[in-house]
PDB file of N, CA and C in Angstrom:
ATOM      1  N   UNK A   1      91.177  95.231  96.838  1.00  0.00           N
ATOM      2  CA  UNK A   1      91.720  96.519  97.174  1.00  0.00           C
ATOM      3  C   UNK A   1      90.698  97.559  96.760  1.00  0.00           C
ATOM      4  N   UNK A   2      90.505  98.620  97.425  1.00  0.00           N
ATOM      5  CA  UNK A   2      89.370  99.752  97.128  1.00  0.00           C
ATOM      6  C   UNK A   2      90.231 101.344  97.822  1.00  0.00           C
ATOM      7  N   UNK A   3      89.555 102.091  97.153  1.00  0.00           N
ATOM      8  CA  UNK A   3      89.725 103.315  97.582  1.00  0.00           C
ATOM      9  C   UNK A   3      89.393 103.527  98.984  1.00  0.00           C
ATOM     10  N   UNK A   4      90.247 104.794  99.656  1.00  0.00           N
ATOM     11  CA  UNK A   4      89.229 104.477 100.779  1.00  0.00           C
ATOM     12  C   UNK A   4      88.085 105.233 101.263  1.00  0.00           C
ATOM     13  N   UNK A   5      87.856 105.879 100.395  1.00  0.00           N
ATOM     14  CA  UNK A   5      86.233 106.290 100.029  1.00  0.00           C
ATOM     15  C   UNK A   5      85.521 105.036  99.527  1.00  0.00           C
ATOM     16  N   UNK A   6      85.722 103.902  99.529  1.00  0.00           N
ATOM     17  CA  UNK A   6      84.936 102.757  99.105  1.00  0.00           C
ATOM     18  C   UNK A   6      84.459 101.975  97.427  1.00  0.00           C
ATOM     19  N   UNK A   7      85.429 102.739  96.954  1.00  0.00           N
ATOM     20  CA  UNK A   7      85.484 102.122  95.394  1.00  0.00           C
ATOM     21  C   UNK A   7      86.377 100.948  94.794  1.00  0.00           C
ATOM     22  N   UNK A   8      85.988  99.795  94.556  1.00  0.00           N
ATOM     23  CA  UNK A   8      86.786  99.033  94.323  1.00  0.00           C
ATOM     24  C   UNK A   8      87.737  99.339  93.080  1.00  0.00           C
ATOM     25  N   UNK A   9      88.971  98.866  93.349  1.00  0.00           N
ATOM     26  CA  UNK A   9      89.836  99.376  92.370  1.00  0.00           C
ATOM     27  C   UNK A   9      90.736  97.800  91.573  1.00  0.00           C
ATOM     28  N   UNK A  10      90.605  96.467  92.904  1.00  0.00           N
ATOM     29  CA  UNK A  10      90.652  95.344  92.086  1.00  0.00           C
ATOM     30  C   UNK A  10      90.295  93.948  93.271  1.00  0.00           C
ATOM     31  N   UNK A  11      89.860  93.145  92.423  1.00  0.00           N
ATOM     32  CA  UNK A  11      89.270  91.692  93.462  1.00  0.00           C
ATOM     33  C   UNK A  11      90.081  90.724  93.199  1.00  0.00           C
ATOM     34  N   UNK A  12      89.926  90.043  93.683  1.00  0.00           N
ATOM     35  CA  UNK A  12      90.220  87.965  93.499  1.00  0.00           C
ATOM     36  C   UNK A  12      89.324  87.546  93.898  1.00  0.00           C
ATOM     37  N   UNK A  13      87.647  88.163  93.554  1.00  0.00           N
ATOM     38  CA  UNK A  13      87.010  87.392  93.687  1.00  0.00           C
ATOM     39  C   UNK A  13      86.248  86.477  92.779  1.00  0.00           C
ATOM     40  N   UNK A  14      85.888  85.265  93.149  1.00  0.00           N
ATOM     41  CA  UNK A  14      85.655  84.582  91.449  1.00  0.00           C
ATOM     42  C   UNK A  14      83.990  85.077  90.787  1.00  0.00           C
ATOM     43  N   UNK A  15      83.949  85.020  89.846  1.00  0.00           N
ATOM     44  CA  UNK A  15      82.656  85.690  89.148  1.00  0.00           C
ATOM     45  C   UNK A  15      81.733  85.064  89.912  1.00  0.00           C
ATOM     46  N   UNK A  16      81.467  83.911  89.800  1.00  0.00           N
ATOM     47  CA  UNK A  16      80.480  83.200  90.093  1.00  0.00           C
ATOM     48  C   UNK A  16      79.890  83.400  91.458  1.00  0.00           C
ATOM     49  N   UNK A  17      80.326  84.034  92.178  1.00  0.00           N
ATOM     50  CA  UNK A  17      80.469  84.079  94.054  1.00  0.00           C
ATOM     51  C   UNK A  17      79.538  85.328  93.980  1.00  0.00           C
ATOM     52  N   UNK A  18      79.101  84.659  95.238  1.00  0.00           N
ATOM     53  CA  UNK A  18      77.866  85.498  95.806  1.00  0.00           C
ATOM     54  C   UNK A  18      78.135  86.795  96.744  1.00  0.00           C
ATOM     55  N   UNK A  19      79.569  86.737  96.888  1.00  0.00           N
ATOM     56  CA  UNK A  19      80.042  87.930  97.118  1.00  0.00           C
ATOM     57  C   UNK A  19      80.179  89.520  96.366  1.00  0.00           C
ATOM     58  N   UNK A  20      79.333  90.061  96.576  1.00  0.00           N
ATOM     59  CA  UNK A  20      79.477  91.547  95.980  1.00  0.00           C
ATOM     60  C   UNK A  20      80.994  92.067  96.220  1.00  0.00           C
ATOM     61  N   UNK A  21      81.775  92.610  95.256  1.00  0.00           N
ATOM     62  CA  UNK A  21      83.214  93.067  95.330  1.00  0.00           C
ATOM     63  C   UNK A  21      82.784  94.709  95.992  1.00  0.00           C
ATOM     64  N   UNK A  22      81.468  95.191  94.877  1.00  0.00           N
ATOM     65  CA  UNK A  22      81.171  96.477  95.884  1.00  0.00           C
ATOM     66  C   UNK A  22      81.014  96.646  96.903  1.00  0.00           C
ATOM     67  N   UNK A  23      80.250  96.110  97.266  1.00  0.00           N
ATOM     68  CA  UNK A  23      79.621  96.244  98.528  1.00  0.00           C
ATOM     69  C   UNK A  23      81.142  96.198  99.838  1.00  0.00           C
ATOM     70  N   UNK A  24      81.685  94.538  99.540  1.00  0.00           N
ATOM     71  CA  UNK A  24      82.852  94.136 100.537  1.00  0.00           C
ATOM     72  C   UNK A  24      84.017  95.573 100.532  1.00  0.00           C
ATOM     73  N   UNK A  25      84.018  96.134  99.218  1.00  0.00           N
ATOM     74  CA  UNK A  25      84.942  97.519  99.361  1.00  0.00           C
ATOM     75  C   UNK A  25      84.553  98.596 100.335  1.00  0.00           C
ATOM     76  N   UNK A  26      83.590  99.012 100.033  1.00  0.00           N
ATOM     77  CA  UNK A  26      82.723  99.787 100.874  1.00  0.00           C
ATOM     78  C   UNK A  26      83.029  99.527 102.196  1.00  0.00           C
ATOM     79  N   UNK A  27      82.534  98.325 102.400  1.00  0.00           N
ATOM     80  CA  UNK A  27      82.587  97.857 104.404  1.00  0.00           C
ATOM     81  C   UNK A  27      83.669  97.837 104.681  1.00  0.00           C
ATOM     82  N   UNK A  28      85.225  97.498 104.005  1.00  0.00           N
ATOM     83  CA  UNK A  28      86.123  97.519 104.069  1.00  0.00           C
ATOM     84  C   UNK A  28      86.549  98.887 104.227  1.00  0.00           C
ATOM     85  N   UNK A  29      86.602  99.937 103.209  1.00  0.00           N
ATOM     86  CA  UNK A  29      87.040 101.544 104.068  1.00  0.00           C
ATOM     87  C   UNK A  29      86.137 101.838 105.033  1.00  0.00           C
ATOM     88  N   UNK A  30      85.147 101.958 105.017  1.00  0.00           N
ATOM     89  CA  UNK A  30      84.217 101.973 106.258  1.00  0.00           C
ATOM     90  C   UNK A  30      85.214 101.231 107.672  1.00  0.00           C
ATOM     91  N   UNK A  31      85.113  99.936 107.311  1.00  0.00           N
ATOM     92  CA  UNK A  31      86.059  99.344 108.732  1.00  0.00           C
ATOM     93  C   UNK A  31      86.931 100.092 109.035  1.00  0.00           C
ATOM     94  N   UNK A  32      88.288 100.482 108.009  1.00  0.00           N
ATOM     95  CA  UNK A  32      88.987 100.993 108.089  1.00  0.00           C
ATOM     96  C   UNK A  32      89.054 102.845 109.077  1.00  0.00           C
ATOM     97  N   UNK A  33      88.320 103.276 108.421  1.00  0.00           N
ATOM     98  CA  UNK A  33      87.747 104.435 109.019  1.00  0.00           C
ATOM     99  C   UNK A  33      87.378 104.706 110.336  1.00  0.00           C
ATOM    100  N   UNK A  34      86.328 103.489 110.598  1.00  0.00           N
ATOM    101  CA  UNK A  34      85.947 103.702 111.867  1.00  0.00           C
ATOM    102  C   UNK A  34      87.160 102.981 113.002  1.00  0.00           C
ATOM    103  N   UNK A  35      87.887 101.691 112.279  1.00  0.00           N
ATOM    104  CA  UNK A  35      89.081 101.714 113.853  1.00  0.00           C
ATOM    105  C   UNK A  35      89.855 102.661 113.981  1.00  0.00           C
ATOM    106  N   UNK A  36      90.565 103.262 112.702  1.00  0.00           N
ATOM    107  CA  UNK A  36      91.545 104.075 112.778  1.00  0.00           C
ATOM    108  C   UNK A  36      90.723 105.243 113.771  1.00  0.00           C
ATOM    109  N   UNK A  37      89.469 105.873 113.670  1.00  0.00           N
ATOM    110  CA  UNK A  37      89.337 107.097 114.273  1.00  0.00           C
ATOM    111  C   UNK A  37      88.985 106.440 115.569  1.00  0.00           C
ATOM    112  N   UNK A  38      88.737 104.590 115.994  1.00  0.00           N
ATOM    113  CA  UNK A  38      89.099 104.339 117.393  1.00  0.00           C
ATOM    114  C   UNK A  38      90.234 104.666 118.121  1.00  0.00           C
ATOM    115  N   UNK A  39      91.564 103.924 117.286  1.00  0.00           N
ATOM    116  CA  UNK A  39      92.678 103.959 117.900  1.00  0.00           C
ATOM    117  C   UNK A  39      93.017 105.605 118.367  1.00  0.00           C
ATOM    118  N   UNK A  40      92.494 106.506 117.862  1.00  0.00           N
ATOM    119  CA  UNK A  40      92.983 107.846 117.895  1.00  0.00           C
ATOM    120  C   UNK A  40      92.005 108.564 119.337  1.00  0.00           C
ATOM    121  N   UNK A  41      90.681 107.936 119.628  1.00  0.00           N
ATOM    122  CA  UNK A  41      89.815 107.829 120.518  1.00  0.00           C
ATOM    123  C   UNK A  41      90.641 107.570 121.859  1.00  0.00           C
ATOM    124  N   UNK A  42      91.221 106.035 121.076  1.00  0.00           N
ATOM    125  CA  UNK A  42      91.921 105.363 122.976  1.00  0.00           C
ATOM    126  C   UNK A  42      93.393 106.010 122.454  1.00  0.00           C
ATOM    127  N   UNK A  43      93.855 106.642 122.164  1.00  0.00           N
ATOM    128  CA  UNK A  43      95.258 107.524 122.012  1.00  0.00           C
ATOM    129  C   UNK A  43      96.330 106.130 121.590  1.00  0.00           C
ATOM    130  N   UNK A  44      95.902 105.518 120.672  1.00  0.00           N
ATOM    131  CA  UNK A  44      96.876 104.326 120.036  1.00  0.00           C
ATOM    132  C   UNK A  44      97.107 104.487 118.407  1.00  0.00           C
ATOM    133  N   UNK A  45      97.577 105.766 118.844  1.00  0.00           N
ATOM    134  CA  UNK A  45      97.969 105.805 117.025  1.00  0.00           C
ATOM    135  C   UNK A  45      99.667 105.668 116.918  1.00  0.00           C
ATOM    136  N   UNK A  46     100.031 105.244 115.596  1.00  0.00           N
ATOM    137  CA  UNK A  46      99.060 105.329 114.337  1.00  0.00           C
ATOM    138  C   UNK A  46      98.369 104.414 114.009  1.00  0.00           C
ATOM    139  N   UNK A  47      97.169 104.038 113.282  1.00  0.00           N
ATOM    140  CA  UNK A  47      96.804 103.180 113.026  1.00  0.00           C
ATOM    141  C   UNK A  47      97.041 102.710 111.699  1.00  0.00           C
ATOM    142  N   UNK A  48      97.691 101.429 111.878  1.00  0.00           N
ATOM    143  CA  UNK A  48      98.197 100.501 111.050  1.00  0.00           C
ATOM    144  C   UNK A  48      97.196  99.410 110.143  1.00  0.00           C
ATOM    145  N   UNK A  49      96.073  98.597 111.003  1.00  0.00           N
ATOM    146  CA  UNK A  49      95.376  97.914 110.457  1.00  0.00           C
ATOM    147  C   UNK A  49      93.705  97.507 111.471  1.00  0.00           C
ATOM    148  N   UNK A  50      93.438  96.496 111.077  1.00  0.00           N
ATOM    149  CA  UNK A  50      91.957  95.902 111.641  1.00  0.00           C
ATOM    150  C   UNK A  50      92.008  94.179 111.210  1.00  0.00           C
ATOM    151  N   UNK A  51      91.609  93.941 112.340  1.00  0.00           N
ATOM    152  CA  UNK A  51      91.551  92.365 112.357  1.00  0.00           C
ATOM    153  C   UNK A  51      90.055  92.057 112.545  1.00  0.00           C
ATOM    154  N   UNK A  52      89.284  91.216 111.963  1.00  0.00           N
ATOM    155  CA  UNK A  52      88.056  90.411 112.386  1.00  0.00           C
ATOM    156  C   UNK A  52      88.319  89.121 112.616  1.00  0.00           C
ATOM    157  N   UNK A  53      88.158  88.198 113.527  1.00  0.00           N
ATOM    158  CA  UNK A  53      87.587  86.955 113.660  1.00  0.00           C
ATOM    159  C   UNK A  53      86.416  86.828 113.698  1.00  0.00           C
ATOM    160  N   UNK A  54      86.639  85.452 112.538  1.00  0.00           N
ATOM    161  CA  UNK A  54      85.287  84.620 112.513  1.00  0.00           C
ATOM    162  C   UNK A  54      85.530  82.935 112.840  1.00  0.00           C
ATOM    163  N   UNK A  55      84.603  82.747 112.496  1.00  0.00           N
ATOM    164  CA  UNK A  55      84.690  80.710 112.907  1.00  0.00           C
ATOM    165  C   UNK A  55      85.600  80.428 111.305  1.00  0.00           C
ATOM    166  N   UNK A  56      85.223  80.826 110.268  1.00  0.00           N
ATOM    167  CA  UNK A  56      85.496  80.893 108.722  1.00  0.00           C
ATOM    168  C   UNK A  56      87.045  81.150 108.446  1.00  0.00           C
ATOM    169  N   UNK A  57      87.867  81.957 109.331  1.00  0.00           N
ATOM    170  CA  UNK A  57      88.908  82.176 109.215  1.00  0.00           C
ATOM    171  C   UNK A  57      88.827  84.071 109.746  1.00  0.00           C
ATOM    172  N   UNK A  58      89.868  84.421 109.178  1.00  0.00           N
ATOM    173  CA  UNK A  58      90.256  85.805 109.392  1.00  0.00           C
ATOM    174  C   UNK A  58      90.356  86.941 108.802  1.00  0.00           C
ATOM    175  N   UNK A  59      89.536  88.229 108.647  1.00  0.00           N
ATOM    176  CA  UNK A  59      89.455  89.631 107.444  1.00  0.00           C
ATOM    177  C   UNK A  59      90.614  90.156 107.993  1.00  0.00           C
ATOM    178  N   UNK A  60      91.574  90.636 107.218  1.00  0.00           N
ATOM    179  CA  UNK A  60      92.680  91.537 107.708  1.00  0.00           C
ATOM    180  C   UNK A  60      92.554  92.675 106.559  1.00  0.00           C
ATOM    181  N   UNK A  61      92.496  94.163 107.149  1.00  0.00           N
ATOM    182  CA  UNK A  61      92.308  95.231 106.475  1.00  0.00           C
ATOM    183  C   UNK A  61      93.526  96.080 106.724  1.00  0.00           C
ATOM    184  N   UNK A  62      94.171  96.604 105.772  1.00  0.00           N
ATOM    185  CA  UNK A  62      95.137  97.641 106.093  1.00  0.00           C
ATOM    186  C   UNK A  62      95.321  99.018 105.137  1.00  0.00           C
ATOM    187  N   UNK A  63      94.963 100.314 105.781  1.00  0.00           N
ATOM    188  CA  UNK A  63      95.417 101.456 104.706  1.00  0.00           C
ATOM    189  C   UNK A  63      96.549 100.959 104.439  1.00  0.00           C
ATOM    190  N   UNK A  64      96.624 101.661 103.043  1.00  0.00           N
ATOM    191  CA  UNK A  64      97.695 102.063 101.838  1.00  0.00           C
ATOM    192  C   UNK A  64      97.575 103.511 101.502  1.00  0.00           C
ATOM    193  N   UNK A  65      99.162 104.505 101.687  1.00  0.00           N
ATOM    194  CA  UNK A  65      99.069 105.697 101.960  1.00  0.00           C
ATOM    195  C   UNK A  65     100.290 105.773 101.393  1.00  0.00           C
ATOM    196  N   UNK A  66     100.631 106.848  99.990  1.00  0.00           N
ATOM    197  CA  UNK A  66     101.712 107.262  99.351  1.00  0.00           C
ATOM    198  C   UNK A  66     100.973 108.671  98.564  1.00  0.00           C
ATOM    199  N   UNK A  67     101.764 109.590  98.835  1.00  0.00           N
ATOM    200  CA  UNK A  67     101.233 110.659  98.381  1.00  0.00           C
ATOM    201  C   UNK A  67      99.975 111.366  98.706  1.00  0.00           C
ATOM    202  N   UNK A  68      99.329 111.261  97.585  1.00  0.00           N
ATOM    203  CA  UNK A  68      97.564 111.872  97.718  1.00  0.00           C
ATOM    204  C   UNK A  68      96.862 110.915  97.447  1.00  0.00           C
ATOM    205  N   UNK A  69      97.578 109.769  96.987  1.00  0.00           N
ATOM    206  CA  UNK A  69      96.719 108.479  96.778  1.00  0.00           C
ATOM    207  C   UNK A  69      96.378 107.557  98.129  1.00  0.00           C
ATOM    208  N   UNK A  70      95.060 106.886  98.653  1.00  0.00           N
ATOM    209  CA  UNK A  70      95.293 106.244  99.908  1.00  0.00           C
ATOM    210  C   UNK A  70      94.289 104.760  99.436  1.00  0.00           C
ATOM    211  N   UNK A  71      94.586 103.932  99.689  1.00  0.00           N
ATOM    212  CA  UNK A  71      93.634 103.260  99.097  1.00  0.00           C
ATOM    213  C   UNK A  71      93.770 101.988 100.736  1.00  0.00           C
ATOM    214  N   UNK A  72      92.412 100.962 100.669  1.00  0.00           N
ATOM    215  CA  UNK A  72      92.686  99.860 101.774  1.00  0.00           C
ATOM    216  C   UNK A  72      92.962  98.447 101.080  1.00  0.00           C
ATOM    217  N   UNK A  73      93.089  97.780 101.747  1.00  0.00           N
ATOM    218  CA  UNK A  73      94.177  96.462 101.373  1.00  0.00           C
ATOM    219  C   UNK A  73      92.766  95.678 101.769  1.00  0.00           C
ATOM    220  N   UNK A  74      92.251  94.596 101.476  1.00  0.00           N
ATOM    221  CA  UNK A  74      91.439  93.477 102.560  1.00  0.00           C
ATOM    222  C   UNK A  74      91.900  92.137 101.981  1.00  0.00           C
ATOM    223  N   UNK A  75      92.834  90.744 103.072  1.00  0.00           N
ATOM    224  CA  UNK A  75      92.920  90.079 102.786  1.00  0.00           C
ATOM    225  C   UNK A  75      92.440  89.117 103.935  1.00  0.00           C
ATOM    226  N   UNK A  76      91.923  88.368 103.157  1.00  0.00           N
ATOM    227  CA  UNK A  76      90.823  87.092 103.443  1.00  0.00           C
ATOM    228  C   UNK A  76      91.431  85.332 103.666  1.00  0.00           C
ATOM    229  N   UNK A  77      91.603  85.029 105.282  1.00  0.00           N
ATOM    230  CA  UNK A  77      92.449  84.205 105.328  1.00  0.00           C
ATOM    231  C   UNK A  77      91.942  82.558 106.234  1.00  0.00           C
ATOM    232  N   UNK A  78      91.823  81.288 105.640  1.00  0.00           N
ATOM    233  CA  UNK A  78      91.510  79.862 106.235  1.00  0.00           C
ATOM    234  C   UNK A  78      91.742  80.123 107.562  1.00  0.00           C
ATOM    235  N   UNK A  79      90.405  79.284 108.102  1.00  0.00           N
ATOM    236  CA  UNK A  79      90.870  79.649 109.720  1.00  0.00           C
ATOM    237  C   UNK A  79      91.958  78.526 110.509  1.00  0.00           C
ATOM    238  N   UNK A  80      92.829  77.841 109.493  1.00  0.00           N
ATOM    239  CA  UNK A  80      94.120  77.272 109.798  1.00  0.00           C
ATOM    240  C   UNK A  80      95.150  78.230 109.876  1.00  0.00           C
ATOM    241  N   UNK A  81      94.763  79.504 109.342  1.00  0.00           N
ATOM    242  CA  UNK A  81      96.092  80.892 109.236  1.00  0.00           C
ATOM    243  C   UNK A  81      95.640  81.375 110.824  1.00  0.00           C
ATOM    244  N   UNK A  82      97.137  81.738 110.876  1.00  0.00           N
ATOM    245  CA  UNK A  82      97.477  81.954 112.584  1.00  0.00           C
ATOM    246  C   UNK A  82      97.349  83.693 112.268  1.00  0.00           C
ATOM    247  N   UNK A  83      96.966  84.122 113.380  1.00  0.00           N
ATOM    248  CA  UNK A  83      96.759  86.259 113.414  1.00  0.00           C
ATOM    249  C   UNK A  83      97.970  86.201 112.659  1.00  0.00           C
ATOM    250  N   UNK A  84      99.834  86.056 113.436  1.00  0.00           N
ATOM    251  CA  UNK A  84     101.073  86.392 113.042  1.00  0.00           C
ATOM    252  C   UNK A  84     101.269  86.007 111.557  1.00  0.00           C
ATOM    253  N   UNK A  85     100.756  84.941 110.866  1.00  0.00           N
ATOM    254  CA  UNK A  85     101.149  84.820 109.808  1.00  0.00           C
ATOM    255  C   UNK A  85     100.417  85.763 108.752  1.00  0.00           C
ATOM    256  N   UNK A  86      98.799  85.643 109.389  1.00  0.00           N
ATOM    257  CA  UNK A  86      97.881  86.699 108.281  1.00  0.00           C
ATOM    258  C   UNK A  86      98.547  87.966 108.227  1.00  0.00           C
ATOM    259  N   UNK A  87      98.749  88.197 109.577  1.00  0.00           N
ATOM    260  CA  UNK A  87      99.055  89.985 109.739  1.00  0.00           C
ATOM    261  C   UNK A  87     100.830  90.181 108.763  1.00  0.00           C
ATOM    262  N   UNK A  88     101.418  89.174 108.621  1.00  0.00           N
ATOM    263  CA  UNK A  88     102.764  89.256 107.879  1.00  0.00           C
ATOM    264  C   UNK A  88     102.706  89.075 106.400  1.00  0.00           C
ATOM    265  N   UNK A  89     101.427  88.746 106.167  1.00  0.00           N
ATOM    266  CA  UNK A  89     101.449  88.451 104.560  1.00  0.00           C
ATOM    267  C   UNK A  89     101.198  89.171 104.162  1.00  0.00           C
ATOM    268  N   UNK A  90      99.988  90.189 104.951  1.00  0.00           N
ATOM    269  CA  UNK A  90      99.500  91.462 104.261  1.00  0.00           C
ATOM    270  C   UNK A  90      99.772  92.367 104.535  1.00  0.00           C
ATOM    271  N   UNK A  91     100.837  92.864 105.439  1.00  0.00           N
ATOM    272  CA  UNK A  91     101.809  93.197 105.640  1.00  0.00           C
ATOM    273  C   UNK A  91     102.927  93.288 104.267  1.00  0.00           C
ATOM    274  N   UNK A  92     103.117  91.920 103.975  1.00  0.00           N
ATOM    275  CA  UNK A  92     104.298  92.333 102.818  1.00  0.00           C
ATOM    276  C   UNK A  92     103.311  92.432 102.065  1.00  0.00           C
ATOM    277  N   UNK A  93     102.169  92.194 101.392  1.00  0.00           N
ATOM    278  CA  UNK A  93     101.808  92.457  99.831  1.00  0.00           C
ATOM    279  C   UNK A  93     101.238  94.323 100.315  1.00  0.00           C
ATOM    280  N   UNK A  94     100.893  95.077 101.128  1.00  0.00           N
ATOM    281  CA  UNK A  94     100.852  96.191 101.228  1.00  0.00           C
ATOM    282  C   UNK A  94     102.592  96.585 100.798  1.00  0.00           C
ATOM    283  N   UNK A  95     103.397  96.056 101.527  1.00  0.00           N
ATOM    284  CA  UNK A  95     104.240  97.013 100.677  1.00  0.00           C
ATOM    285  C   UNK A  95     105.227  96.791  99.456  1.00  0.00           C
ATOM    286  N   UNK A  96     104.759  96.027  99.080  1.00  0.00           N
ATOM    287  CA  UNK A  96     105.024  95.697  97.553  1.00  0.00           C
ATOM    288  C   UNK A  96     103.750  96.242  96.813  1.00  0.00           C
ATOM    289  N   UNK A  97     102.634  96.544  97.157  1.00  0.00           N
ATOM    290  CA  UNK A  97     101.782  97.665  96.880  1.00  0.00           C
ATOM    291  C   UNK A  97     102.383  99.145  96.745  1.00  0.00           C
ATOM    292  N   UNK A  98     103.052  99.459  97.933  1.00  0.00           N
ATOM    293  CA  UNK A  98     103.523 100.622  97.808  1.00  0.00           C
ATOM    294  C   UNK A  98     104.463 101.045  97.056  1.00  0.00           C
ATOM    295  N   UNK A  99     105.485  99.737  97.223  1.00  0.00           N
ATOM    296  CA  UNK A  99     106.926 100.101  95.700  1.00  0.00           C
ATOM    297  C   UNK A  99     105.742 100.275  94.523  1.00  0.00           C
ATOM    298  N   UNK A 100     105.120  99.411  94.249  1.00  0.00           N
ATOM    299  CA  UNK A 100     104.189  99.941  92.972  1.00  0.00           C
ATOM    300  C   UNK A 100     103.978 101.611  92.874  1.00  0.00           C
ATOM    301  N   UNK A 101     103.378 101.954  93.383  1.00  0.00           N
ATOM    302  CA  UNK A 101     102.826 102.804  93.649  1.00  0.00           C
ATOM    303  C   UNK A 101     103.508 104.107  93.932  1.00  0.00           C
ATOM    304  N   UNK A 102     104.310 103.609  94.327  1.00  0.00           N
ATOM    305  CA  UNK A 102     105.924 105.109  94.529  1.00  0.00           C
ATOM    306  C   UNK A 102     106.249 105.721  92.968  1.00  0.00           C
ATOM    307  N   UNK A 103     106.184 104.444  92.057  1.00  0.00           N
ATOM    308  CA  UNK A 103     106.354 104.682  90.423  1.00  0.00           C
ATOM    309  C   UNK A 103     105.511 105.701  89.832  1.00  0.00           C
ATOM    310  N   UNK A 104     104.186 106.012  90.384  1.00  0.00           N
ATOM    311  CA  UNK A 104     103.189 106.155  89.854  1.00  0.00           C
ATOM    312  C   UNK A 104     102.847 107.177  90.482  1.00  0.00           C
ATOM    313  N   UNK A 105     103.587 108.085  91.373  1.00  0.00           N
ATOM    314  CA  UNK A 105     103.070 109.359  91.871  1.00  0.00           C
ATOM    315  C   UNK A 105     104.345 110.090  92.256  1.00  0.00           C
TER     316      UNK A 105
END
């Protein structure tokens, strides 16, 4: 999860991994940014989320928006996970993000 100015705010990623948590935050509001100001381009708002396919499985990105706080979601899914199931999981952990988060502003 990262700001969506691009600051990571928390990972699951394991230490050892060659994955930068910065960097993946970054590209992640970035993604975010640039579909949402697509969908608004081809007149398909609101925009809700962003899907990537790969051979690897599936990036699913979604703003998180309560108050003045906005932060993006990115969850990372086996390419045995079907679009409907990825898009429903992160789906619910965004808004069990948000009950969090209702507490707190």
């Amino acid at each position: 999860m990262s700001t969506s100015d691009g600051y990571v705010l928390c990972n699951t990623i394991a230490p050892d991994s060659a994955i930068s948590a910065e960097r993946l935050a970054a590209m992640s509001a970035s993604f975010c940014g640039i579909s949402n100001g697509l969908t608004e381009q081809a007149e398909k708002q609101p925009f809700t989320g962003c899907l990537i396919e790969t051979e690897k499985g599936l990036l699913v990105c979604r703003p998180i928006q309560h108050a003045a706080l906005e932060v993006v979601l990115l969850g990372s899914f086996s390419p045995e996970t079907n679009h409907g199931v990825a898009m429903w999981t992160l789906n619910n952990v965004a808004r069990d993000i948000l009950e969090i988060l209702k507490h707190y502003n």
